[in-house]
Protein backbone atom coordinates (compact mmCIF):
# COMPACT_ATOMS: atom_id res chain seq x y z
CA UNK A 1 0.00 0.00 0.00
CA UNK A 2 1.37 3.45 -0.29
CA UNK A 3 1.02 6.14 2.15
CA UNK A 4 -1.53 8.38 0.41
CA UNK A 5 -4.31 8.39 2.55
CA UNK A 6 -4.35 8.62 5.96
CA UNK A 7 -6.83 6.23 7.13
CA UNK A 8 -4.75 3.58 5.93
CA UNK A 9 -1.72 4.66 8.67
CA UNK A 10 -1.81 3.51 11.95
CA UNK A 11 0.43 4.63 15.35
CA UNK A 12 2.82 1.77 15.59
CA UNK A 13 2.80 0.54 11.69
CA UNK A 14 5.85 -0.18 9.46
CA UNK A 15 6.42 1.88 7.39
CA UNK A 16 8.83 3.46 4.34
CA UNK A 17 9.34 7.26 4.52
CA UNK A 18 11.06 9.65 2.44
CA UNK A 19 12.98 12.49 4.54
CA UNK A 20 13.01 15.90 3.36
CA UNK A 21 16.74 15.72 2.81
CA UNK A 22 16.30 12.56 0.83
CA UNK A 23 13.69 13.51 -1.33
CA UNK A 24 16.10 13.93 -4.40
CA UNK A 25 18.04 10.75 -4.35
CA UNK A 26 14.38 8.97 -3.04
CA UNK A 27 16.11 6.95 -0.32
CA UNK A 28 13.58 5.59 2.16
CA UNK A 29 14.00 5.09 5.39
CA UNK A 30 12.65 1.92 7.13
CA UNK A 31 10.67 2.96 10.68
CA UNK A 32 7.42 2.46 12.88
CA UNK A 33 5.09 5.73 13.03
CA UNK A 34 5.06 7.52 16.42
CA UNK A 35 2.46 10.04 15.14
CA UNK A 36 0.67 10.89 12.19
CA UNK A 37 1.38 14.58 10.97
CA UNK A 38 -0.99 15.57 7.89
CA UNK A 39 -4.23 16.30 8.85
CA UNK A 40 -5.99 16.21 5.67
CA UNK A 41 -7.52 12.45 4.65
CA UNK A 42 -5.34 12.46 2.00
CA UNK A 43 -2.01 14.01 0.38
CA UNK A 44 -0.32 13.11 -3.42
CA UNK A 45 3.15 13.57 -1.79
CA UNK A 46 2.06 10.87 1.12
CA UNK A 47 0.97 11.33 4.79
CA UNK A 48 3.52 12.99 7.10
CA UNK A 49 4.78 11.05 9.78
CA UNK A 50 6.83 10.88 12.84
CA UNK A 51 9.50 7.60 13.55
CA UNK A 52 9.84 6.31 16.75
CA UNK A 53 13.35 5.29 15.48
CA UNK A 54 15.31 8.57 16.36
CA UNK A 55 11.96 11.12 15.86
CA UNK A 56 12.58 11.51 11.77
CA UNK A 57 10.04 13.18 10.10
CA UNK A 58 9.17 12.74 6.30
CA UNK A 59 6.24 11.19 4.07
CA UNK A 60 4.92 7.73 4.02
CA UNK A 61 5.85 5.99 0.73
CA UNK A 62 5.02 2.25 1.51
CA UNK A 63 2.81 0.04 4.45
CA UNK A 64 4.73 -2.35 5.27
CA UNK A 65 2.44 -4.00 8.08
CA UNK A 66 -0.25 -2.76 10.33
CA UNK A 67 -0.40 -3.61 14.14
């Protein structure tokens, strides 16, 4: 699933962000979400999110598993 909507992204999922500082190259970074960021239902860029791992902050661009 990608991270477009965000009904489909739950606290404590894996998940496949993008940080800002990666958007050129795309690398994604592998982490479970702490908190969702984006308000709106849904964004083309993905849903914002917060990592436990080390508090990162960039834009969902795969589910990986929901818990």
């Amino acid at each position: 699933m990608d991270g477009k909507k965000r009904a489909d992204i739950k606290v404590g999922a894996l998940v496949d962000i993008v940080l800002k500082k990666d958007q050129r190259s795309g690398q994604l970074t592998r982490g479970h979400v702490k908190k969702i960021l984006t308000n709106s239902p849904n964004h083309p860029h993905g849903i914002k999110v917060m990592l436990e791992e080390g508090n990162q902050v960039g834009r969902v661009k795969n589910i990986l598993n929901e818990e």
